[in-house]
C-alpha atoms as a PDB file:
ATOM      1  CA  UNK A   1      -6.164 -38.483 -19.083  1.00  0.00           C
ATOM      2  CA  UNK A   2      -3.224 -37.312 -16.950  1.00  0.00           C
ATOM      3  CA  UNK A   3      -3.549 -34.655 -14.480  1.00  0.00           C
ATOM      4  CA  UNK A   4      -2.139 -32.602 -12.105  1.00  0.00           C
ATOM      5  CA  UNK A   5      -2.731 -33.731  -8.413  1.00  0.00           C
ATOM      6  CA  UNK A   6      -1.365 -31.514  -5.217  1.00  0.00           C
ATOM      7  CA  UNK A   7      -1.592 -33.012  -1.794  1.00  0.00           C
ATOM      8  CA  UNK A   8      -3.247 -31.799   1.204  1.00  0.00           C
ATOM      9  CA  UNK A   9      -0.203 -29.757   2.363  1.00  0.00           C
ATOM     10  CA  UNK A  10       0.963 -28.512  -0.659  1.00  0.00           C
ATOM     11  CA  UNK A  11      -2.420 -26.687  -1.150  1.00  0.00           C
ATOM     12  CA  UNK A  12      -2.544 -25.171   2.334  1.00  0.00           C
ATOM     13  CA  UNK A  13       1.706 -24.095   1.657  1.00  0.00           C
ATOM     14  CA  UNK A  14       0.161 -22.091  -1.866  1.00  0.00           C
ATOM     15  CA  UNK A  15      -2.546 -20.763   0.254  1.00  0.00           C
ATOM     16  CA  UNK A  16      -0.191 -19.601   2.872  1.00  0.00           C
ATOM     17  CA  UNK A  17       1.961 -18.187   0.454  1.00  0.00           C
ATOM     18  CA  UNK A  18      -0.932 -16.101  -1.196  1.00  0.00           C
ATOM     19  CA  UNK A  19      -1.610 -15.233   2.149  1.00  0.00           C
ATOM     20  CA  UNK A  20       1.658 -14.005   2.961  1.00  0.00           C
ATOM     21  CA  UNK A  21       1.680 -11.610   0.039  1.00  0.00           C
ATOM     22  CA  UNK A  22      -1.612 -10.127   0.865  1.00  0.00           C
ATOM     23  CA  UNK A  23      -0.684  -9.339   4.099  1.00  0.00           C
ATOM     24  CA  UNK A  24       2.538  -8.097   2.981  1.00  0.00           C
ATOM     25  CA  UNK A  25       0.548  -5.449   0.849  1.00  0.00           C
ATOM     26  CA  UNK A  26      -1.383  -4.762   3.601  1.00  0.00           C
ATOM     27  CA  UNK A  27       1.819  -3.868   5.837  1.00  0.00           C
ATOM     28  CA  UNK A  28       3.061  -1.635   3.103  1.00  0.00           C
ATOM     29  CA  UNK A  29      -0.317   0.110   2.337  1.00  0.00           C
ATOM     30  CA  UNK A  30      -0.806   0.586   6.489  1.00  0.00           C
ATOM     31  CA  UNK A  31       3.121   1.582   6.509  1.00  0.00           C
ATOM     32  CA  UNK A  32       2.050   5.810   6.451  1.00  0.00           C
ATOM     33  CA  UNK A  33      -0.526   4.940   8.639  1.00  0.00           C
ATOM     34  CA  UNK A  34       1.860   3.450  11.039  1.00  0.00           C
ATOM     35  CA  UNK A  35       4.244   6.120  11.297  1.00  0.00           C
ATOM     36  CA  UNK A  36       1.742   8.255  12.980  1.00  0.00           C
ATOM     37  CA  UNK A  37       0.812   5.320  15.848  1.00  0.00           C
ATOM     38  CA  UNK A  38       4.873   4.725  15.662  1.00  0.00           C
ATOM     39  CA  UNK A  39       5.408   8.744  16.446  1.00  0.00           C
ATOM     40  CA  UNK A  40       2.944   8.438  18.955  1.00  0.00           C
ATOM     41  CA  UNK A  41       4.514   5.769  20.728  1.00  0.00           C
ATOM     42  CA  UNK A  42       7.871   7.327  20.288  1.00  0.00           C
ATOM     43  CA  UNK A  43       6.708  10.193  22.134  1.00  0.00           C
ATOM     44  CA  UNK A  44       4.689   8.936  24.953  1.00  0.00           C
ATOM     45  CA  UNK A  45       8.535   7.140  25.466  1.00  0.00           C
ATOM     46  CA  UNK A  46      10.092  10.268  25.301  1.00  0.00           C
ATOM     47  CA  UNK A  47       7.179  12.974  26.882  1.00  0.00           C
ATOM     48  CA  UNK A  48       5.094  10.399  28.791  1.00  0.00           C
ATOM     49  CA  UNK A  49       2.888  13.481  29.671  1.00  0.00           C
ATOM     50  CA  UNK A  50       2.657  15.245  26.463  1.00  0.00           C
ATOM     51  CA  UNK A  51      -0.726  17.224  27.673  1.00  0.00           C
ATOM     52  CA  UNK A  52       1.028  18.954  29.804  1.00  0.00           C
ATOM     53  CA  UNK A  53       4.359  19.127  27.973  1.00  0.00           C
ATOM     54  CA  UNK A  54       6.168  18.124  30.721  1.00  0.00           C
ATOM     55  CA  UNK A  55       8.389  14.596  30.966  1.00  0.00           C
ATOM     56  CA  UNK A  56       9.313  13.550  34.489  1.00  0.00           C
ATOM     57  CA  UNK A  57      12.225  11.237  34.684  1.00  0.00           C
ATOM     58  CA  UNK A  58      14.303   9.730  37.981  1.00  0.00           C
ATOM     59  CA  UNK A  59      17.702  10.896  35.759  1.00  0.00           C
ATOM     60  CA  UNK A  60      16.752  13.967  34.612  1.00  0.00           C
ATOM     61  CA  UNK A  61      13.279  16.530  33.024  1.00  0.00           C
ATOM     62  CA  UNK A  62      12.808  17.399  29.505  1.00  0.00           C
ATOM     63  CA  UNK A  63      10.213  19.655  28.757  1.00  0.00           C
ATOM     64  CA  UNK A  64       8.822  19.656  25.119  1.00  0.00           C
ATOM     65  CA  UNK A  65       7.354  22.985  24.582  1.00  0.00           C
ATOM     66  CA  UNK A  66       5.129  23.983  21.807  1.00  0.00           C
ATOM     67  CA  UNK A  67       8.175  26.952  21.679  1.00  0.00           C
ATOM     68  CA  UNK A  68      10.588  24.357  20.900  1.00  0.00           C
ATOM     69  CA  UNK A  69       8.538  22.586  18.537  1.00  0.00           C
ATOM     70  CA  UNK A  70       7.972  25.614  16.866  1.00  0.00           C
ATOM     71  CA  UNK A  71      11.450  26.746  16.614  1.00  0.00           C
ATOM     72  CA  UNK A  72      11.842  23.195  14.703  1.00  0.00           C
ATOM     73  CA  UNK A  73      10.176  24.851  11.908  1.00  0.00           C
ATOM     74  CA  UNK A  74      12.540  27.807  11.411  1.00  0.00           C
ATOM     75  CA  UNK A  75      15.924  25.634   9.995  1.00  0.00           C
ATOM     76  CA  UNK A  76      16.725  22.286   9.504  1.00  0.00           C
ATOM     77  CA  UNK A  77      19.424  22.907  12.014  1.00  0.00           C
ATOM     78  CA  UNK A  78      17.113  24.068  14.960  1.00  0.00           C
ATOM     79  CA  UNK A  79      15.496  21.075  14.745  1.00  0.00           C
ATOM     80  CA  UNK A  80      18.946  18.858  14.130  1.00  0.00           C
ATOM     81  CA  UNK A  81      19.827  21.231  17.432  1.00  0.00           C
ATOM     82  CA  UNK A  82      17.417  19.672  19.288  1.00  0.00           C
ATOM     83  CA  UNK A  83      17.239  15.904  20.966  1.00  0.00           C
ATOM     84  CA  UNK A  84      14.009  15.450  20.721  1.00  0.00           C
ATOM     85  CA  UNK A  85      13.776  16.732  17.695  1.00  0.00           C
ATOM     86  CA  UNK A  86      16.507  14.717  16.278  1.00  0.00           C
ATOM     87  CA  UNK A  87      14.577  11.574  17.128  1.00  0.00           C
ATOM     88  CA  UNK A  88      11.032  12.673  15.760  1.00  0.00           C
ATOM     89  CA  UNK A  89      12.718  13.304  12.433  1.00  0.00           C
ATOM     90  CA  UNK A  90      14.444  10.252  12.554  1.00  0.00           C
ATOM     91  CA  UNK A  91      11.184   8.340  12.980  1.00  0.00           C
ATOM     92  CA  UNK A  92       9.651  10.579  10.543  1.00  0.00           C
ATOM     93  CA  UNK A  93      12.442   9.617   8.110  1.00  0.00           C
ATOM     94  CA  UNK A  94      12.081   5.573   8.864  1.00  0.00           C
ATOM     95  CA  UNK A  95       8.780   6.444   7.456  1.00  0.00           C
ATOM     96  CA  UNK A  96       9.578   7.172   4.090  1.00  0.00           C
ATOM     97  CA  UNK A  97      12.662   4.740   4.264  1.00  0.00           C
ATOM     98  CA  UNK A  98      15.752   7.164   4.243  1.00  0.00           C
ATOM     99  CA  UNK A  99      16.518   7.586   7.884  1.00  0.00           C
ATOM    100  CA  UNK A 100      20.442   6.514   6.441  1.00  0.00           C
ATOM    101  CA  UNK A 101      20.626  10.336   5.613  1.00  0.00           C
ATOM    102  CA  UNK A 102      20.062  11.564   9.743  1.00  0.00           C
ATOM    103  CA  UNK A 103      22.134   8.321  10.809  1.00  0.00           C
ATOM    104  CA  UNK A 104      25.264   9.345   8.374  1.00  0.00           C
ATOM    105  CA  UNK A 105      24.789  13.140   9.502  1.00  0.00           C
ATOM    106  CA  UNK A 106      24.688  12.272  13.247  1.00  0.00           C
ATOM    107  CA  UNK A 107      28.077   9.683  13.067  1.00  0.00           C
ATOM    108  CA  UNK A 108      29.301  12.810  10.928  1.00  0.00           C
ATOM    109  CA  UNK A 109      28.705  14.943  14.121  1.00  0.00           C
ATOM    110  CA  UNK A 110      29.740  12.209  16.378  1.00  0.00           C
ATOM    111  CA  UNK A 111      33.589  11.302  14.151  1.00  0.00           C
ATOM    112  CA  UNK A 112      34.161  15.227  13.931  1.00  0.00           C
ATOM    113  CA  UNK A 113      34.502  14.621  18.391  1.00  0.00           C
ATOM    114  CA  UNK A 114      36.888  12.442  18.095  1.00  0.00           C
ATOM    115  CA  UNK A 115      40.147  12.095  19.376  1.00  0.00           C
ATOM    116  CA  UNK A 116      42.414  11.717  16.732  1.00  0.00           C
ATOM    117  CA  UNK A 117      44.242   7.644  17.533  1.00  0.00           C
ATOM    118  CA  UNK A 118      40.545   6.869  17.362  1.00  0.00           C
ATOM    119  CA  UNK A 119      40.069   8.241  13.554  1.00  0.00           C
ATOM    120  CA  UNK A 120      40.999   5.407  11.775  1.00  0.00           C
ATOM    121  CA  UNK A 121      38.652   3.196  13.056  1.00  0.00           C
ATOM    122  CA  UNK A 122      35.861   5.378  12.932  1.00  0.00           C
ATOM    123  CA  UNK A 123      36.121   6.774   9.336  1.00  0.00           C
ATOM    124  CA  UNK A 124      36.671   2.625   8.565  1.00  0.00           C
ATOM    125  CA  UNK A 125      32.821   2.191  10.333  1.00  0.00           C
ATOM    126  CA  UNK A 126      31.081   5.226   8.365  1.00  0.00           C
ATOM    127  CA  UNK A 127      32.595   4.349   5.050  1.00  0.00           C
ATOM    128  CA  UNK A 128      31.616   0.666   4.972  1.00  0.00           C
ATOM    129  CA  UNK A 129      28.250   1.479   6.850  1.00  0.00           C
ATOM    130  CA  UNK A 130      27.484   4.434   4.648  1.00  0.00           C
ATOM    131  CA  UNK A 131      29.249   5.268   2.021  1.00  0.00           C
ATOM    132  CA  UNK A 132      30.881   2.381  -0.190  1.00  0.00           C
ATOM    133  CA  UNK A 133      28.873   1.179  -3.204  1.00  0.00           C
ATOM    134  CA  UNK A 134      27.404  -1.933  -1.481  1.00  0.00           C
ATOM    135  CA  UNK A 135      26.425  -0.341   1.880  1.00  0.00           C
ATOM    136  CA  UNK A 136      23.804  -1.338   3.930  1.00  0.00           C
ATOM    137  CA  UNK A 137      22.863   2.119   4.649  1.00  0.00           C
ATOM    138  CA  UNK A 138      23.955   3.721   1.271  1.00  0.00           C
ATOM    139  CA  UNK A 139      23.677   7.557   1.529  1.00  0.00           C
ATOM    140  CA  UNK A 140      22.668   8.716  -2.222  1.00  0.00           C
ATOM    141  CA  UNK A 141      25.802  11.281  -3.571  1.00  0.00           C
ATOM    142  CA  UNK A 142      27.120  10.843  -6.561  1.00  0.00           C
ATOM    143  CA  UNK A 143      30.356   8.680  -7.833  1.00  0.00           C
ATOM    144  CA  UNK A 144      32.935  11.569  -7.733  1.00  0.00           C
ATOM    145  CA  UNK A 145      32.021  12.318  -4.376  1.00  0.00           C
ATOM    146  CA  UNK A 146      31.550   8.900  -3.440  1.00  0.00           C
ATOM    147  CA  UNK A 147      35.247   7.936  -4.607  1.00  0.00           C
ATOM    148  CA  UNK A 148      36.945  11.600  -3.256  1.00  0.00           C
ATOM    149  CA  UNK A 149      35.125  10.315   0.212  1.00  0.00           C
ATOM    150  CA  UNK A 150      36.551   6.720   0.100  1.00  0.00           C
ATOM    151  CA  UNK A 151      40.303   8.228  -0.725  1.00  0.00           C
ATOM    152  CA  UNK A 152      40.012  10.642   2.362  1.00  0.00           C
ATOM    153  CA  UNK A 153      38.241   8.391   4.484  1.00  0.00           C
ATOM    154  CA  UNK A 154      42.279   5.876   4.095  1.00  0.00           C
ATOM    155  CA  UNK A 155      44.038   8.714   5.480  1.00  0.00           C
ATOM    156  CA  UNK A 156      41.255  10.353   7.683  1.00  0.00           C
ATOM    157  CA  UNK A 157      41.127  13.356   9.400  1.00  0.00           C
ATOM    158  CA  UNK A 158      38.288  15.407  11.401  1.00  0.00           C
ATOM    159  CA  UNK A 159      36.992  17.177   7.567  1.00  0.00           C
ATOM    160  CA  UNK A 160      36.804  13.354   5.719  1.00  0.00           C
ATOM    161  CA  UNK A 161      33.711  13.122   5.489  1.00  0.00           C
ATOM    162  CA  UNK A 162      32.620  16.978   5.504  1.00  0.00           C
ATOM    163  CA  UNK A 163      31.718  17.288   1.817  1.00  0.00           C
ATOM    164  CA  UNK A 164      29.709  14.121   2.249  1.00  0.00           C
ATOM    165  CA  UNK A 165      27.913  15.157   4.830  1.00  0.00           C
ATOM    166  CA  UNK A 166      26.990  19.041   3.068  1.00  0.00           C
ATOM    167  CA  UNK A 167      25.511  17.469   0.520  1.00  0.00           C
ATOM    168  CA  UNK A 168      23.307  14.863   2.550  1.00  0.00           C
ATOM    169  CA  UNK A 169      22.441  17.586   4.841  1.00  0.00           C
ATOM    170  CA  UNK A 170      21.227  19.711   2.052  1.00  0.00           C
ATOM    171  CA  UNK A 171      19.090  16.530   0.731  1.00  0.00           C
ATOM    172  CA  UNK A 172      17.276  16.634   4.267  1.00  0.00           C
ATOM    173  CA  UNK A 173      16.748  20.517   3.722  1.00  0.00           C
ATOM    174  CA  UNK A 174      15.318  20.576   0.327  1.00  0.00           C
ATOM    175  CA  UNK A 175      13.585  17.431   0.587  1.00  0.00           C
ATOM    176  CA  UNK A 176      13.040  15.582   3.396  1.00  0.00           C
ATOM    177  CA  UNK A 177      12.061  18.698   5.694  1.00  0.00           C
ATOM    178  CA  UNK A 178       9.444  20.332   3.980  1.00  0.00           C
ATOM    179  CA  UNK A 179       7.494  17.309   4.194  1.00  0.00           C
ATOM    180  CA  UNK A 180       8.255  16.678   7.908  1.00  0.00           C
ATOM    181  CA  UNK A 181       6.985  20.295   8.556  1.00  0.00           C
ATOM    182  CA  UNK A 182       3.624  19.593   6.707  1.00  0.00           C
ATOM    183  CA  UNK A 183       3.502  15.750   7.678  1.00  0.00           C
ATOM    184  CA  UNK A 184       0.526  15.494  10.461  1.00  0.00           C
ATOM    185  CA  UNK A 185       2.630  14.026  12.639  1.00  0.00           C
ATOM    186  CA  UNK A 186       4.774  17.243  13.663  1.00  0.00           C
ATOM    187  CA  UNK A 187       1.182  19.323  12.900  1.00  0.00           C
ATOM    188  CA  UNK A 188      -0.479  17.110  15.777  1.00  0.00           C
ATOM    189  CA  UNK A 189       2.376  17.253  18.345  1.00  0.00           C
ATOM    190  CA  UNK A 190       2.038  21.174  17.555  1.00  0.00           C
ATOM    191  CA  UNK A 191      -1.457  21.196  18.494  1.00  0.00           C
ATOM    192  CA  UNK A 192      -1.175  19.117  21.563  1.00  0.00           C
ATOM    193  CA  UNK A 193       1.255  21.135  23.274  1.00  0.00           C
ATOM    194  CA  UNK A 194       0.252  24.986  21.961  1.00  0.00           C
ATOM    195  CA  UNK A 195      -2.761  25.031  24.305  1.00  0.00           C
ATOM    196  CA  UNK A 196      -0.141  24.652  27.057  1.00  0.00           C
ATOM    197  CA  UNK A 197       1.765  28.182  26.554  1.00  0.00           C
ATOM    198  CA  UNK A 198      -1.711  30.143  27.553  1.00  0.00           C
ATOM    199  CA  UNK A 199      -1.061  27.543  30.850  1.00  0.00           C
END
C-alpha cells in the first residue's frame, strides 16, 4: 500500500512553519500591549527623567510638564504644536497602523517652507510617497481628491497639497484623537507628571 513518507527535515521545516505562524499571532495579539512598553521607551529617550518632568540634555532642556500634556487635550493642533507631542502621537498612531496620516501632515508642514526652485522635487517625493494609488504610505482620501492632488502636485506650488492635507488632518481629529486622549498611554504620562505641579 503506497504512502506518504516526509524526511527528517521536511518535518522539522512544517513544524517551523507552524511555529512561525503561532508566533506571528502572538506578535499581533501582544501588538496593543507593545505600544505602551514602545511609548515608554520612547519617552524615557525623550524625558529620561520623567518623575521629575525634567529632561537634561548637553544640546539643549525640554521640560514635559503635566501643563503641556494637558494642553494636548484641548485641540488636535496644540498637541500637533508641540514636539513632543508630535512624536507621542506618532507612536500612538504606529500603534493602530496609520502613522502615514501624521507623516503626510508633517511633509505638508515641512513643503509649505520651502523655497520655491526646491518645489518640484518635493511635491514629486509626497505624491509618490503618499498620495498616488500604489503608495507605500497611502493616505486614505477619496479619487477626486486623489486625482485634483496628482494634477497640482505637476505644476506645484506652496497650496498643492493643502486640500489633501485638510482632509487628513480632519481624519486625525475625528478619529484618531479621541482615542489617543482616552488611550492609557497619554492617561499614564498624565499621571506621572501631575504630581509634579504641587512640586
Amino acid at each position: 500500500m503506497p504512502g506518504f513518507f516526509f524526511s527528517h527535515s521536511s518535518m522539522s521545516e512544517l513544524n517551523g512553519r507552524e511555529d512561525c505562524k503561532l508566533a506571528e499571532g502572538k506578535i499581533h495579539k501582544k501588538k496593543q500591549k507593545a505600544f505602551g512598553a514602545d511609548l515608554k521607551s520612547y519617552l524615557k529617550c525623550m524625558v529620561p527623567h520623567i518623575e521629575s518632568g525634567i529632561k537634561t540634555s548637553s544640546s539643549r532642556n525640554v521640560v514635559l510638564s503635566a501643563e503641556e500634556v494637558m494642553q494636548w487635550s484641548q485641540s488636535l493642533e496644540k498637541l500637533l504644536a508641540s514636539q513632543s507631542g508630535q512624536g507621542i502621537f506618532r507612536e500612538f498612531l504606529k500603534s493602530e497602523f496609520s502613522e502615514e496620516n501624521i507623516e503626510f501632515w508633517l511633509a505638508c508642514e515641512d513643503y509649505k517652507k520651502t523655497k520655491s526652485d526646491h518645489l518640484h522635487g518635493k511635491a514629486e517625493r509626497i505624491y509618490e510617497e503618499f498620495v498616488q494609488t500604489d503608495a507605500i504610505k497611502q493616505i486614505n482620501i477619496d479619487y477626486q481628491m486623489r486625482e485634483a492632488t496628482a494634477k497640482r502636485a505637476q505644476e506645484p506650488t506652496h497650496t498643492s497639497f493643502d486640500e489633501a492635507q485638510k482632509t487628513v488632518y480632519i481624519l486625525m481629529e475625528r478619529d484618531s484623537y479621541p482615542r489617543f486622549l482616552k488611550s492609557k498611554a497619554y492617561l499614564n504620562l498624565l499621571n506621572q507628571l501631575q504630581p509634579n505641579t504641587s512640586k
